[in-house]
C-alpha atoms as a PDB file:
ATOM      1  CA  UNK A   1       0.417  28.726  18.210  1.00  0.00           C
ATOM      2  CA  UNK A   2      -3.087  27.768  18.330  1.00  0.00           C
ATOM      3  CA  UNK A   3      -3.283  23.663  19.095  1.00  0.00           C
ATOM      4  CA  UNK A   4      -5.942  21.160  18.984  1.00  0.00           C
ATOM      5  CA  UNK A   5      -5.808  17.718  20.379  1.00  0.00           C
ATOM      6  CA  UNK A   6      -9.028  15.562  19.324  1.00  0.00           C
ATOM      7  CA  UNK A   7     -10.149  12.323  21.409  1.00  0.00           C
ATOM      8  CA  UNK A   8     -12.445   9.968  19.535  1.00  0.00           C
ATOM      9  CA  UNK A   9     -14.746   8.103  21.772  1.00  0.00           C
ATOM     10  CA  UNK A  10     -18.670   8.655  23.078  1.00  0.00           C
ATOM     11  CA  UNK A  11     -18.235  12.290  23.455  1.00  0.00           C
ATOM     12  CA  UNK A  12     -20.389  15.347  21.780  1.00  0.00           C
ATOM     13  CA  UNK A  13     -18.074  17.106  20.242  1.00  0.00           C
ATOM     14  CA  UNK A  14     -20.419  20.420  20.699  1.00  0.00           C
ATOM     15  CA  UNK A  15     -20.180  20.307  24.271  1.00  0.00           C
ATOM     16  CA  UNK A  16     -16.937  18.330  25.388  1.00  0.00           C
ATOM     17  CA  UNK A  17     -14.386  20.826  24.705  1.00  0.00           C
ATOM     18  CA  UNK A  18     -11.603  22.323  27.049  1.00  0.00           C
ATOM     19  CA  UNK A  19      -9.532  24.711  26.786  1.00  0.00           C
ATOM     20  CA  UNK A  20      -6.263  25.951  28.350  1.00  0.00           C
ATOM     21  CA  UNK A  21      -3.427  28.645  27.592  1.00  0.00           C
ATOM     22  CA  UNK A  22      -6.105  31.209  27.187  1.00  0.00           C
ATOM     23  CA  UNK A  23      -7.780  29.200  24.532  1.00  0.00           C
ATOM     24  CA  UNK A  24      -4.586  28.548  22.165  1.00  0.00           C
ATOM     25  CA  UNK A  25      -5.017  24.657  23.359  1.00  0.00           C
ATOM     26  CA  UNK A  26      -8.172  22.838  23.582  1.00  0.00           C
ATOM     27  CA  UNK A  27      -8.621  19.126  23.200  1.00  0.00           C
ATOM     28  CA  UNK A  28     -11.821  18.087  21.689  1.00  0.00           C
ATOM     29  CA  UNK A  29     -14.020  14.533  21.981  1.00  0.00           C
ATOM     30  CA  UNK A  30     -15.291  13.476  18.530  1.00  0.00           C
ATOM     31  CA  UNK A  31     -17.777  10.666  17.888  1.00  0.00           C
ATOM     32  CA  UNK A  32     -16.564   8.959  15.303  1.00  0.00           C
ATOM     33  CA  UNK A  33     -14.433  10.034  12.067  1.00  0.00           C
ATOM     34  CA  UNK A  34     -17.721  12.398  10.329  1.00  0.00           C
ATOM     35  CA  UNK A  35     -18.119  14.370  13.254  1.00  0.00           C
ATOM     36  CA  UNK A  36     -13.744  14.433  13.160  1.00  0.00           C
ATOM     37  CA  UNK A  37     -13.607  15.795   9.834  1.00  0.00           C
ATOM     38  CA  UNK A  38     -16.569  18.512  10.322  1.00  0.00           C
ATOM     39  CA  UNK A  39     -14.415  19.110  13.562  1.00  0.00           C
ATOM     40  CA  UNK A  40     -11.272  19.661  11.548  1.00  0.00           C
ATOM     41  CA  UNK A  41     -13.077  21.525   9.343  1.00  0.00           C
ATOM     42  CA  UNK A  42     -14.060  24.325  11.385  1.00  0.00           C
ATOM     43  CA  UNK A  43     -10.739  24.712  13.421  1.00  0.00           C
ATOM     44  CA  UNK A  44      -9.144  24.715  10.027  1.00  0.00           C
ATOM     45  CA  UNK A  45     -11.164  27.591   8.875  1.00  0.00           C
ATOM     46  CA  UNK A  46     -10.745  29.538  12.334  1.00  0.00           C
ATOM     47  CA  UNK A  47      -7.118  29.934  11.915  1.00  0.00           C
ATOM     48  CA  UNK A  48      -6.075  26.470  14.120  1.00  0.00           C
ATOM     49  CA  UNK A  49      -2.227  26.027  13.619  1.00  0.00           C
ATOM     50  CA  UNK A  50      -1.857  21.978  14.037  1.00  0.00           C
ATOM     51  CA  UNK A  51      -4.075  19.492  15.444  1.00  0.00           C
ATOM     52  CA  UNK A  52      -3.177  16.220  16.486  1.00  0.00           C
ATOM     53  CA  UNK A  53      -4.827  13.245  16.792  1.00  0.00           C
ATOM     54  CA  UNK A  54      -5.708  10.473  19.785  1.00  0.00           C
ATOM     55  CA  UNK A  55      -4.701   6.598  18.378  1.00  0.00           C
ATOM     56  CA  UNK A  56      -8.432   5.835  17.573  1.00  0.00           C
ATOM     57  CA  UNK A  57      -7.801   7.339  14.077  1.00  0.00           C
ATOM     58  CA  UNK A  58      -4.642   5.174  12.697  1.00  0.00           C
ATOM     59  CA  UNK A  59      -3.226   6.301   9.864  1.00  0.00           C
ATOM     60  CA  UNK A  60      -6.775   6.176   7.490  1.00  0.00           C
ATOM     61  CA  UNK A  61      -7.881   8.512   9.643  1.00  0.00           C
ATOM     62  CA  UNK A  62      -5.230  11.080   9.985  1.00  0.00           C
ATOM     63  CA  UNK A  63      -5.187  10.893   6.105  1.00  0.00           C
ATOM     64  CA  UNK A  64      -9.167  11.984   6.012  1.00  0.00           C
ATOM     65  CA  UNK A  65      -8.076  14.947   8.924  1.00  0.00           C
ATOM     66  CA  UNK A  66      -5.186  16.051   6.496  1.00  0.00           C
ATOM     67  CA  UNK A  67      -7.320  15.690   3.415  1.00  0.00           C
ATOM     68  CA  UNK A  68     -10.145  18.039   4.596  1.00  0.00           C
ATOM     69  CA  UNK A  69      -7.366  20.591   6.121  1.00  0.00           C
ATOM     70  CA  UNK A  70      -5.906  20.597   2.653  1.00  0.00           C
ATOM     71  CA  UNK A  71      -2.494  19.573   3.313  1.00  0.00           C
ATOM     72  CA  UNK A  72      -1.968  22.996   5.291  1.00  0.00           C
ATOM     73  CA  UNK A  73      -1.286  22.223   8.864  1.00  0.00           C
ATOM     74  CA  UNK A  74       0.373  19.692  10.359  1.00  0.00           C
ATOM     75  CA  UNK A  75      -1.374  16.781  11.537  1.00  0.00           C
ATOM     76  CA  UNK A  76      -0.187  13.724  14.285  1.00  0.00           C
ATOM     77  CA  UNK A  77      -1.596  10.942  15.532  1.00  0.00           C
ATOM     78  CA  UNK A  78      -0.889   9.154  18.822  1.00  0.00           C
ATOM     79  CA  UNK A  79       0.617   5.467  18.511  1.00  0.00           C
ATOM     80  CA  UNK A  80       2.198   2.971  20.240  1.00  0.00           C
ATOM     81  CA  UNK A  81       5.180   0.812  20.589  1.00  0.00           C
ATOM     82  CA  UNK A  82       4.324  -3.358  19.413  1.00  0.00           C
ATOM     83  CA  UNK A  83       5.232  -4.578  22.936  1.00  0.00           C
ATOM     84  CA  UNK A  84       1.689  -2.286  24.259  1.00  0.00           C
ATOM     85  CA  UNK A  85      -0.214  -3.807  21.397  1.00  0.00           C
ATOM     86  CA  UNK A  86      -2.058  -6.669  24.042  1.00  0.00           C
ATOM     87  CA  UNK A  87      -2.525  -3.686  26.444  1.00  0.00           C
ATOM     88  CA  UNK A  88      -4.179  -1.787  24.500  1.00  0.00           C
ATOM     89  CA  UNK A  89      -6.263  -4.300  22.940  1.00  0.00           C
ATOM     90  CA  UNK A  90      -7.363  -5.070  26.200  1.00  0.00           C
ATOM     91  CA  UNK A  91      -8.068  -1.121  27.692  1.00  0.00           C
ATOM     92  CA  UNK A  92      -9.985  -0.595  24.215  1.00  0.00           C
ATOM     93  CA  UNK A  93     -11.681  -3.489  24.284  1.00  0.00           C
ATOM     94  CA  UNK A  94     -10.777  -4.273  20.659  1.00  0.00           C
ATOM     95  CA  UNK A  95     -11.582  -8.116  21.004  1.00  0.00           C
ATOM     96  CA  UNK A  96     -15.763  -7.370  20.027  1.00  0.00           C
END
């Protein structure tokens, strides 16, 4: 099974890739949700079997990964239980 995890965050997602299991795994940083869905995109098309996703994209942005994978693969995305919500908030810096 060929498996993609992708991180959204200040990465380039040209050059911060790694890869494991003789390349079936790889995780990927992402920009933001363009560079994602070009991301998707091309794993899609070379044969990727599920990718899943880090919390950064919430639901909308799972939705936009699924949409431009057409519905083929599966795609997850990472959340968290209510009781982390203030934690989180806090690593993330969510309060700007």
């Amino acid at each position: 099974m060929k498996f993609a995890f992708l991180i959204m965050g200040d990465f380039n997602s040209t050059t911060d890739r790694a890869f494991i299991h003789n390349g079936q795994a790889q995780i990927i940083g992402v920009s933001n949700i363009q560079d994602a869905t070009a991301v998707a995109k091309e794993l899609y098309k070379d044969g990727i079997h599920c990718i899943e996703l880090c919390g950064a994209f919430g639901e909308a942005g799972a939705k936009k990964i699924i949409d431009v994978t057409e519905n083929k693969i599966p795609i997850g995305y990472i959340t968290h239980l209510p009781e982390q919500y203030e934690v989180y908030k806090k690593f993330f810096n969510l309060n700007k």
